[in-house]
C-alpha atoms as a PDB file:
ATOM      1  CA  UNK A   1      22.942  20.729  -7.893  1.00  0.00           C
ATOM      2  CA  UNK A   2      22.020  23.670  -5.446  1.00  0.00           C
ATOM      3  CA  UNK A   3      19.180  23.452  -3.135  1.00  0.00           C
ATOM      4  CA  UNK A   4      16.955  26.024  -5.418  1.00  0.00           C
ATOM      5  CA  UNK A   5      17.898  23.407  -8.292  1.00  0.00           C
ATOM      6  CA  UNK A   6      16.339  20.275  -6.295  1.00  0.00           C
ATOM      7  CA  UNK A   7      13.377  21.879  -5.007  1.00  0.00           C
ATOM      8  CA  UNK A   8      12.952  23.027  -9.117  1.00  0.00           C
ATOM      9  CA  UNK A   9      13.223  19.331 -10.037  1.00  0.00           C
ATOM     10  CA  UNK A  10      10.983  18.143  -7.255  1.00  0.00           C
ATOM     11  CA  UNK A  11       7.233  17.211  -9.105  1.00  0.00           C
ATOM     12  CA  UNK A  12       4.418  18.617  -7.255  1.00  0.00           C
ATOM     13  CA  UNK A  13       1.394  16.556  -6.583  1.00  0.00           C
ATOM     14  CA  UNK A  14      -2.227  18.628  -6.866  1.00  0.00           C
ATOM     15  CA  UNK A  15      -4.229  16.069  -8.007  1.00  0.00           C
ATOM     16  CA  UNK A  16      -4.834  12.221  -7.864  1.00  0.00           C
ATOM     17  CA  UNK A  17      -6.426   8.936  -9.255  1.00  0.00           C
ATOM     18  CA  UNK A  18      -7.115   6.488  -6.539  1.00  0.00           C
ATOM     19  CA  UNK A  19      -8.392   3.017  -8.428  1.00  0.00           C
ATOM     20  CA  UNK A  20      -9.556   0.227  -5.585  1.00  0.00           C
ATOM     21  CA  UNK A  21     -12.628  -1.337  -5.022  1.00  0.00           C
ATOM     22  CA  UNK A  22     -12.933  -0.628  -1.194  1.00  0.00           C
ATOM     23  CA  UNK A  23     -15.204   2.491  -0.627  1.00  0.00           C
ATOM     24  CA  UNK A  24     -13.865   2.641   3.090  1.00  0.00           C
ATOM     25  CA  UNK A  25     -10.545   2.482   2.112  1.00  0.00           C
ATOM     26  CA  UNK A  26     -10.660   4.995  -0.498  1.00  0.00           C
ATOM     27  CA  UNK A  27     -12.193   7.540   1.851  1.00  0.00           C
ATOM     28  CA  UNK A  28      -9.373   6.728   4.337  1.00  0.00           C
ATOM     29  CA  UNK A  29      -6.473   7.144   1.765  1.00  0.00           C
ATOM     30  CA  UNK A  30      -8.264  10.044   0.380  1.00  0.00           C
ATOM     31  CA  UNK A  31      -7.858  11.852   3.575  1.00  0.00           C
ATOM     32  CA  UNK A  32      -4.426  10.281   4.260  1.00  0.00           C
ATOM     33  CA  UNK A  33      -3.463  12.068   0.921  1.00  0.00           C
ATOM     34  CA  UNK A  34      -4.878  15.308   1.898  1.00  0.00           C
ATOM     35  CA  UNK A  35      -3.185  15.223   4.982  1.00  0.00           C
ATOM     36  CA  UNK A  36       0.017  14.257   4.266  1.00  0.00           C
ATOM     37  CA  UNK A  37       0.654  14.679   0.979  1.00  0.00           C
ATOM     38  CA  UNK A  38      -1.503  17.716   0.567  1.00  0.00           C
ATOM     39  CA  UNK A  39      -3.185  16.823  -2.329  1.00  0.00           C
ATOM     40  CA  UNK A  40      -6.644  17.890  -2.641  1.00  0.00           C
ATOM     41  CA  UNK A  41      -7.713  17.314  -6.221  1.00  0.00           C
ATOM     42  CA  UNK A  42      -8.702  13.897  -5.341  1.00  0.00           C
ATOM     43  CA  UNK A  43     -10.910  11.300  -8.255  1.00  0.00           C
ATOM     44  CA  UNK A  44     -11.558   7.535  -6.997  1.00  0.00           C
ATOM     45  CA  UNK A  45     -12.687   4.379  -9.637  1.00  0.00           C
ATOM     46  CA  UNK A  46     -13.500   0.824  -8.933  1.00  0.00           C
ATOM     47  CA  UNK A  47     -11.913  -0.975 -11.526  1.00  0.00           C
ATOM     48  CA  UNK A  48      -9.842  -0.695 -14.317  1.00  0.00           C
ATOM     49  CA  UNK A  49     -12.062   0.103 -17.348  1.00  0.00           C
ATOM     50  CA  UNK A  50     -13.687   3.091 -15.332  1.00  0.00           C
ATOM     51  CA  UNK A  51     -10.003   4.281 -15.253  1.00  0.00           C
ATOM     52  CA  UNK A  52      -9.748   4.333 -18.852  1.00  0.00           C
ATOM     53  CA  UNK A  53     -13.367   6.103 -18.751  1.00  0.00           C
ATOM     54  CA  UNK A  54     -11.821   8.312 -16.465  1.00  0.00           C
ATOM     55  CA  UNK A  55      -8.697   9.180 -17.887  1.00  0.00           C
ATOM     56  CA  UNK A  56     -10.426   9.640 -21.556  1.00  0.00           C
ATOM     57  CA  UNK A  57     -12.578  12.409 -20.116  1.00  0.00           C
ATOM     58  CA  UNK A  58     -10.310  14.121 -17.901  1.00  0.00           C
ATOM     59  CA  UNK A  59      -6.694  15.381 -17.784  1.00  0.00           C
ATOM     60  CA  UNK A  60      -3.819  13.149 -16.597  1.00  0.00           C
ATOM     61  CA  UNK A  61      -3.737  13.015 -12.648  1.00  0.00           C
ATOM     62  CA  UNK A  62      -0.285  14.221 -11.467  1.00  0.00           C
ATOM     63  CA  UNK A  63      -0.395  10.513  -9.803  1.00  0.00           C
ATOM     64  CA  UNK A  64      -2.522   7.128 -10.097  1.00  0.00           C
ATOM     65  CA  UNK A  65      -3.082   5.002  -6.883  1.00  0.00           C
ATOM     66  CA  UNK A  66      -3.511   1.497  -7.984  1.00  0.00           C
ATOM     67  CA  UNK A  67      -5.124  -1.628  -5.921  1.00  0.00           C
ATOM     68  CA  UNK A  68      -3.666  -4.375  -7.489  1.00  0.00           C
ATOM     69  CA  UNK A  69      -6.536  -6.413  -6.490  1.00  0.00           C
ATOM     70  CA  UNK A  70      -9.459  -5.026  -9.295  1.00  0.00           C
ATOM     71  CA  UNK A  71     -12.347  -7.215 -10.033  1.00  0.00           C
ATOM     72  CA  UNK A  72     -11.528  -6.989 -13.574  1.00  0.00           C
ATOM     73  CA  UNK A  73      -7.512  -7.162 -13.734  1.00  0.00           C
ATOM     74  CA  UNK A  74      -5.350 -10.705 -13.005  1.00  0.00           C
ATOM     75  CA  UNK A  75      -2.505  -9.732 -11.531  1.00  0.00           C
ATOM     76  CA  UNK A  76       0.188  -7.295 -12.900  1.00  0.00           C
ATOM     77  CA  UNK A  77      -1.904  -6.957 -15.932  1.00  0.00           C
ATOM     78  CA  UNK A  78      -3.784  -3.665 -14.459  1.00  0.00           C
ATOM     79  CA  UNK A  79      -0.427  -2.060 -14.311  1.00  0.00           C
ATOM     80  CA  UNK A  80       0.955  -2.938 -17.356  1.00  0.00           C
ATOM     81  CA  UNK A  81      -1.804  -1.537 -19.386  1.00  0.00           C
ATOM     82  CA  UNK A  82      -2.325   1.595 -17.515  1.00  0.00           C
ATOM     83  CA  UNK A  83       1.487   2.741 -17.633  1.00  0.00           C
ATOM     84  CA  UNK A  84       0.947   2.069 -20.998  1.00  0.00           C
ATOM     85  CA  UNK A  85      -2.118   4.564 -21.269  1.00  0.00           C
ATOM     86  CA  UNK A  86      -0.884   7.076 -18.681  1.00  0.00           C
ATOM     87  CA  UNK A  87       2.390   8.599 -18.656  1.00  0.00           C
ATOM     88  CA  UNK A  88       2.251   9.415 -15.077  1.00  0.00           C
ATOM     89  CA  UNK A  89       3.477   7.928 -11.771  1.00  0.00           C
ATOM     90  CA  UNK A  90       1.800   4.987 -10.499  1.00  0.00           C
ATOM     91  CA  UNK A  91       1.696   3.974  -6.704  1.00  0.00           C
ATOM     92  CA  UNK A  92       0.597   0.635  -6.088  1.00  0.00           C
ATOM     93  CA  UNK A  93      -1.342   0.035  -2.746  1.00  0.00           C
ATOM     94  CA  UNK A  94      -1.661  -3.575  -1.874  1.00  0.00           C
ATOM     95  CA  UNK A  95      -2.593  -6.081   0.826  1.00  0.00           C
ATOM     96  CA  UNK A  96      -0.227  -8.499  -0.959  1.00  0.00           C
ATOM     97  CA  UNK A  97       3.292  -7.141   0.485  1.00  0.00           C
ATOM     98  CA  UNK A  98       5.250 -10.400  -0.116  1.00  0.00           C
ATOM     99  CA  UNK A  99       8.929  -8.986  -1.537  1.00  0.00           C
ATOM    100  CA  UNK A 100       8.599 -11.071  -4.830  1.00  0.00           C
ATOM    101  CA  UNK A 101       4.955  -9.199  -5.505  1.00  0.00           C
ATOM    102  CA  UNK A 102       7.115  -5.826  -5.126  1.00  0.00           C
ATOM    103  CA  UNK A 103       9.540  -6.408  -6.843  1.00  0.00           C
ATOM    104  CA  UNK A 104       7.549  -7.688  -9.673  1.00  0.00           C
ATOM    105  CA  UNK A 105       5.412  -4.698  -9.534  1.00  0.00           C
ATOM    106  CA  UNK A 106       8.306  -2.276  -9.555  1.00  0.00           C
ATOM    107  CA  UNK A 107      10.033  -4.239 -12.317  1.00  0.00           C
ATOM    108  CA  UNK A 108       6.432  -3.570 -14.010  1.00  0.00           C
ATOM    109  CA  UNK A 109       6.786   0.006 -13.746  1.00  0.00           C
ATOM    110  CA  UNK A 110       5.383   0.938 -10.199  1.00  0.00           C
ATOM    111  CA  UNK A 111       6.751   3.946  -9.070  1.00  0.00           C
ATOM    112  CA  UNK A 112       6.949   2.765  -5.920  1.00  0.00           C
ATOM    113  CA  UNK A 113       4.683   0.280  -3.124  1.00  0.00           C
ATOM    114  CA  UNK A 114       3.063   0.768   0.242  1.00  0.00           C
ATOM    115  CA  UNK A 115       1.396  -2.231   1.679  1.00  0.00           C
ATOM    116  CA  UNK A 116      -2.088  -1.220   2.506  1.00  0.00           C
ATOM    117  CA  UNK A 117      -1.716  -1.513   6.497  1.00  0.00           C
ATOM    118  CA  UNK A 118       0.956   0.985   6.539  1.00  0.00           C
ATOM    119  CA  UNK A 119       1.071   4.272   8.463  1.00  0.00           C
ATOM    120  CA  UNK A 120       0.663   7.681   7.110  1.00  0.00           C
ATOM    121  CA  UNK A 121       4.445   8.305   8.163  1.00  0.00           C
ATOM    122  CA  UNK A 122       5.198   5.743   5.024  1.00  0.00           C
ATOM    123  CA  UNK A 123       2.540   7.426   2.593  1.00  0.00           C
ATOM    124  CA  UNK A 124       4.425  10.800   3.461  1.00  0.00           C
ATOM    125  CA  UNK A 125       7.997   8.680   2.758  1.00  0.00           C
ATOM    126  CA  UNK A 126       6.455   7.310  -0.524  1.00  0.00           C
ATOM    127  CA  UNK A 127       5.672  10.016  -2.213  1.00  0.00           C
ATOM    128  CA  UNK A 128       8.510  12.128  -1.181  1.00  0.00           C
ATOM    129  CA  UNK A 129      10.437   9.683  -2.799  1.00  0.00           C
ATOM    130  CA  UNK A 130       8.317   9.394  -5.585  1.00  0.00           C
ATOM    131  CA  UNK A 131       8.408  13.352  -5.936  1.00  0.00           C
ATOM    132  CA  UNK A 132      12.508  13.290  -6.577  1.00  0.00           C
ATOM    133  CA  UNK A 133      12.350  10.639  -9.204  1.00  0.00           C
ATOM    134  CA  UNK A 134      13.404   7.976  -6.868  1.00  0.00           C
ATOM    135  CA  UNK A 135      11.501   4.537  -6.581  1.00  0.00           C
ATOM    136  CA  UNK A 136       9.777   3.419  -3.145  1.00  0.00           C
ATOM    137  CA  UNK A 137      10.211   0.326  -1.985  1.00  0.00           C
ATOM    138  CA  UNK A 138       8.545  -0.277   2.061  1.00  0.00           C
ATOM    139  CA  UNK A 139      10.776  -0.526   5.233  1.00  0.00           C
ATOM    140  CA  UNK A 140      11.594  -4.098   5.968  1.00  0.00           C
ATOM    141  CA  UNK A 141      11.533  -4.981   2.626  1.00  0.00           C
ATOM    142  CA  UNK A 142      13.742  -5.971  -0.640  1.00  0.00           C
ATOM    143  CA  UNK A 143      13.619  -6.456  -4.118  1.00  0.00           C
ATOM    144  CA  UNK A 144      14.073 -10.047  -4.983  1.00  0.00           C
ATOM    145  CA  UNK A 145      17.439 -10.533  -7.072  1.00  0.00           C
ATOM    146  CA  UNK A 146      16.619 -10.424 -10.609  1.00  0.00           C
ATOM    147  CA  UNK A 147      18.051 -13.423 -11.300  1.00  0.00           C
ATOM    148  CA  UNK A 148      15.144 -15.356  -8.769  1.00  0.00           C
ATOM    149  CA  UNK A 149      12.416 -13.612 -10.666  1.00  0.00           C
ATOM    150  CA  UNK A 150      13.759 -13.749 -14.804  1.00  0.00           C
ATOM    151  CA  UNK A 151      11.015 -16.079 -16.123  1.00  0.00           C
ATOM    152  CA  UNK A 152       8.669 -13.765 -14.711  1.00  0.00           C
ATOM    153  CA  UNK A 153       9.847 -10.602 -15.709  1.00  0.00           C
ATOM    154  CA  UNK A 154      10.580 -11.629 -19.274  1.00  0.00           C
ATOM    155  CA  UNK A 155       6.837 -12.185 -19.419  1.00  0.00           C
ATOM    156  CA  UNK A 156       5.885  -8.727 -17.535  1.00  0.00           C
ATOM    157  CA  UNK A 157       8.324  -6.963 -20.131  1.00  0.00           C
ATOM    158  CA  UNK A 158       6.563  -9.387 -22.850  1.00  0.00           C
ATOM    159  CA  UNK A 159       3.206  -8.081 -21.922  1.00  0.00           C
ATOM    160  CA  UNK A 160       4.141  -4.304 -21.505  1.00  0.00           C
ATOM    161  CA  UNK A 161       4.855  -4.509 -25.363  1.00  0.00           C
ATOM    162  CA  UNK A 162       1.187  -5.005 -25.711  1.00  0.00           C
ATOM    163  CA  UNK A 163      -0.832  -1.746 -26.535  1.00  0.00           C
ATOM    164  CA  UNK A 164      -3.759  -0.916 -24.258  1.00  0.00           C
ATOM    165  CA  UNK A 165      -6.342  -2.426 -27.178  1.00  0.00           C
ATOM    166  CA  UNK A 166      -4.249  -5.611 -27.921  1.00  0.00           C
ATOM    167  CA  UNK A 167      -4.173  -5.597 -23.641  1.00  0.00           C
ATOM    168  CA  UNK A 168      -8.187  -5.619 -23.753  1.00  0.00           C
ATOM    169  CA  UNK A 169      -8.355  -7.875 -26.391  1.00  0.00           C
ATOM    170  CA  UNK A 170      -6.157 -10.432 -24.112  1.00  0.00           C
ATOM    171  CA  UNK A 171      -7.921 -10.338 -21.080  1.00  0.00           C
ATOM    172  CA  UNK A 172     -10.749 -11.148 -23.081  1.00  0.00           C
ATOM    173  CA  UNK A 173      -9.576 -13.829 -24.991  1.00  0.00           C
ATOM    174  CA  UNK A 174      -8.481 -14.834 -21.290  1.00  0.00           C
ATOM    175  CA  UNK A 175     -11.906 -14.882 -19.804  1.00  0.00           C
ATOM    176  CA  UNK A 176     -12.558 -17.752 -22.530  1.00  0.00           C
ATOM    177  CA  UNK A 177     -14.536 -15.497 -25.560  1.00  0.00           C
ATOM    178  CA  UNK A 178     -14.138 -15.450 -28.882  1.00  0.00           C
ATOM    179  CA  UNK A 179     -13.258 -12.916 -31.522  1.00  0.00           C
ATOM    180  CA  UNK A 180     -16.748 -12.690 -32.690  1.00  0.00           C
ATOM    181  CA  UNK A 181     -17.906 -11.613 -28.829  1.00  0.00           C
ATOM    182  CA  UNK A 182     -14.736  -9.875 -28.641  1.00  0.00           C
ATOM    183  CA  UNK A 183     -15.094  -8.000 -31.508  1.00  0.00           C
ATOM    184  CA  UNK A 184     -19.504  -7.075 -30.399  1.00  0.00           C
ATOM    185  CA  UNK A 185     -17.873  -6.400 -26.947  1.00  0.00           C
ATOM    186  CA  UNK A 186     -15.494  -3.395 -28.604  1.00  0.00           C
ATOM    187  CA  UNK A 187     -17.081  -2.656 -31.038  1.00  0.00           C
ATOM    188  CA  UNK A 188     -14.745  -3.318 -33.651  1.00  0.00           C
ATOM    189  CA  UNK A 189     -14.724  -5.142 -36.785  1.00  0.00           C
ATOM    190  CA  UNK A 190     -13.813  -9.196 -36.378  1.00  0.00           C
ATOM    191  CA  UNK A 191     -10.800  -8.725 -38.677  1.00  0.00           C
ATOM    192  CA  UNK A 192      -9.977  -6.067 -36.295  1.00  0.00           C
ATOM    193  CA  UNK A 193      -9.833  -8.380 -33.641  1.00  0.00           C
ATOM    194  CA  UNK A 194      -7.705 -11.073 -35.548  1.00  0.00           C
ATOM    195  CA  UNK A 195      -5.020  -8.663 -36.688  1.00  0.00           C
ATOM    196  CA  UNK A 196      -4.830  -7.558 -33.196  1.00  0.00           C
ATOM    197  CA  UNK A 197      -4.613 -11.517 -31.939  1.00  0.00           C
ATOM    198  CA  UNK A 198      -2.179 -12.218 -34.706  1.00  0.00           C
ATOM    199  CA  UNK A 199       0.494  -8.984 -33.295  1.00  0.00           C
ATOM    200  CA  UNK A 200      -0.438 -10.557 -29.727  1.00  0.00           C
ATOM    201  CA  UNK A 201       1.036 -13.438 -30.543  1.00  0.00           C
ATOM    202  CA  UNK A 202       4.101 -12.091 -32.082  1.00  0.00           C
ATOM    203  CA  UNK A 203       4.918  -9.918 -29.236  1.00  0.00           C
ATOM    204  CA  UNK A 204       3.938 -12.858 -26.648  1.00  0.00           C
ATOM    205  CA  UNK A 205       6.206 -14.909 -28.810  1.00  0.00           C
ATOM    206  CA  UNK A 206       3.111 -18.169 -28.897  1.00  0.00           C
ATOM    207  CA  UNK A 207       1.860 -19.699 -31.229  1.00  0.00           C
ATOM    208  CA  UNK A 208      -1.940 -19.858 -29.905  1.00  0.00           C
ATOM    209  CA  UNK A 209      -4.494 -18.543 -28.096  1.00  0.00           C
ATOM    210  CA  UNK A 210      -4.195 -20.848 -25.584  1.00  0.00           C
ATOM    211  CA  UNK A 211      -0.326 -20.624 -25.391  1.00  0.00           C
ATOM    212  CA  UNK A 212      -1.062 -16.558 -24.720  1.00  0.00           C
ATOM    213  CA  UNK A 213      -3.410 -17.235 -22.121  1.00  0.00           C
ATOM    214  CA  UNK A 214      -0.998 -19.652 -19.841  1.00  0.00           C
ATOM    215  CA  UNK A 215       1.567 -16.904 -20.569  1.00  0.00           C
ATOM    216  CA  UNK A 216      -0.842 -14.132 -19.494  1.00  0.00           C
ATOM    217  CA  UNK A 217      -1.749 -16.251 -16.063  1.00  0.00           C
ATOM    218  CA  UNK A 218       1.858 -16.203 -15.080  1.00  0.00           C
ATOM    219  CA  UNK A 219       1.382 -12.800 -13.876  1.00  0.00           C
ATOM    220  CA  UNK A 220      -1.247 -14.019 -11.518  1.00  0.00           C
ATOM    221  CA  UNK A 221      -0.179 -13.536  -7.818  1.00  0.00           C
ATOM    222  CA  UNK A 222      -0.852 -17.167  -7.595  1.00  0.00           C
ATOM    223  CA  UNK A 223       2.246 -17.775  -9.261  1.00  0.00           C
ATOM    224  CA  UNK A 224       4.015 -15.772  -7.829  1.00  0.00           C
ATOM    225  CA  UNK A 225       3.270 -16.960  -4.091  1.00  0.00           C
ATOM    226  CA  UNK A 226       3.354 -20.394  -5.055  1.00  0.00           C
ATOM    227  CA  UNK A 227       7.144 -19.686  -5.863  1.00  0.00           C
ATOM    228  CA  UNK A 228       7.605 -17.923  -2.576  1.00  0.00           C
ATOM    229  CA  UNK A 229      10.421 -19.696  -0.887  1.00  0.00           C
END
């Protein structure tokens, strides 16, 4: 490939999605992204359904910055369902850096992780990276071996399956309501709802509600840590 060839291939970032809950923080990586990125189309959100809002209303942002931490999302479930909805790069920002939370995440479809104390010489890394099609991962740290992580990434790749609705509709059924409430809370018929708990099923491969649930949960840092040799 000449040099004229790479630069060609290289994606260009004008405009991003930041999604975290921490005004401060979002002003400060705002102006981290301006400044070394050069970025200056910048949108923020505080959780996950105003990023659906957000992304229903506008065009695509060349990138997504994503807080793992949301007040509505439990654990990798956040990213799952919004790789699923946008088919754009998604850098995950976290305070949770432990290597079995990144490599999760990037075996969830992160294109790439910077741990939320980092320096702006590591945003300017990431995204270079992320800009040739290559996946960031932070200095110091490592993927876990696939083979220490399988039961958990069988269920990320379980619950990637799901489409953004059915992903709703099991966060929901996680928080404990029923399809009735589920179905008033979408706005969608009740048989709706039961078709789409019926396919959730399938695809979890359970045979109840509460089975899909405990499967959901295992996505949960929580687990995750708790594991952490």
């Amino acid at each position: 490939m000449t040099p004229a060839q790479a630069q060609s291939s290289t994606r260009r970032f004008h405009s991003a999605l930041i999604v975290d809950d921490h005004p401060l923080f979002c002003d400060a990586l705002s102006m981290t992204l301006q400044a070394v990125v050069g970025i200056i189309d910048i949108h923020t959100v505080t959780n996950l359904e105003q990023t659906f809002d957000w992304l229903s209303e506008n065009d695509v942002p060349d990138v997504i910055v994503l807080d793992l931490n949301l007040p509505d999302v439990q654990g990798l479930d956040g990213l799952v369902r919004l790789k699923n909805r946008a088919r754009t790069p998604v850098m995950v920002v976290s305070s949770m850096a432990e290597n079995k939370v990144i490599s999760s995440t990037i075996r969830a479809g992160a294109a790439g992780f910077v741990p939320k104390h980092s320096q702006r010489e590591v945003f300017q890394s990431a995204f270079e990276a992320i800009a040739k099609g290559e996946t960031f991962i932070p200095p110091g740290h490592m993927m876990v071996a696939e083979d220490d992580a399988s039961t958990g990434d069988d269920v990320v790749a379980r619950l990637a399956s799901l489409t953004n609705q059915q992903g709703r509709i099991l966060q929901l059924i996680c928080e404990g309501k029923l399809n009735k409430q589920i179905a008033y809370d979408l706005s969608i018929a009740e048989t709706t709802v039961k078709a789409h708990v019926t396919a959730i099923m399938r695809k979890l491969g359970v045979q109840s509600r509460t089975q899909a649930v405990l499967l959901a949960k295992q996505t949960s840092f929580g687990s995750v840590l708790n594991d952490e040799a």
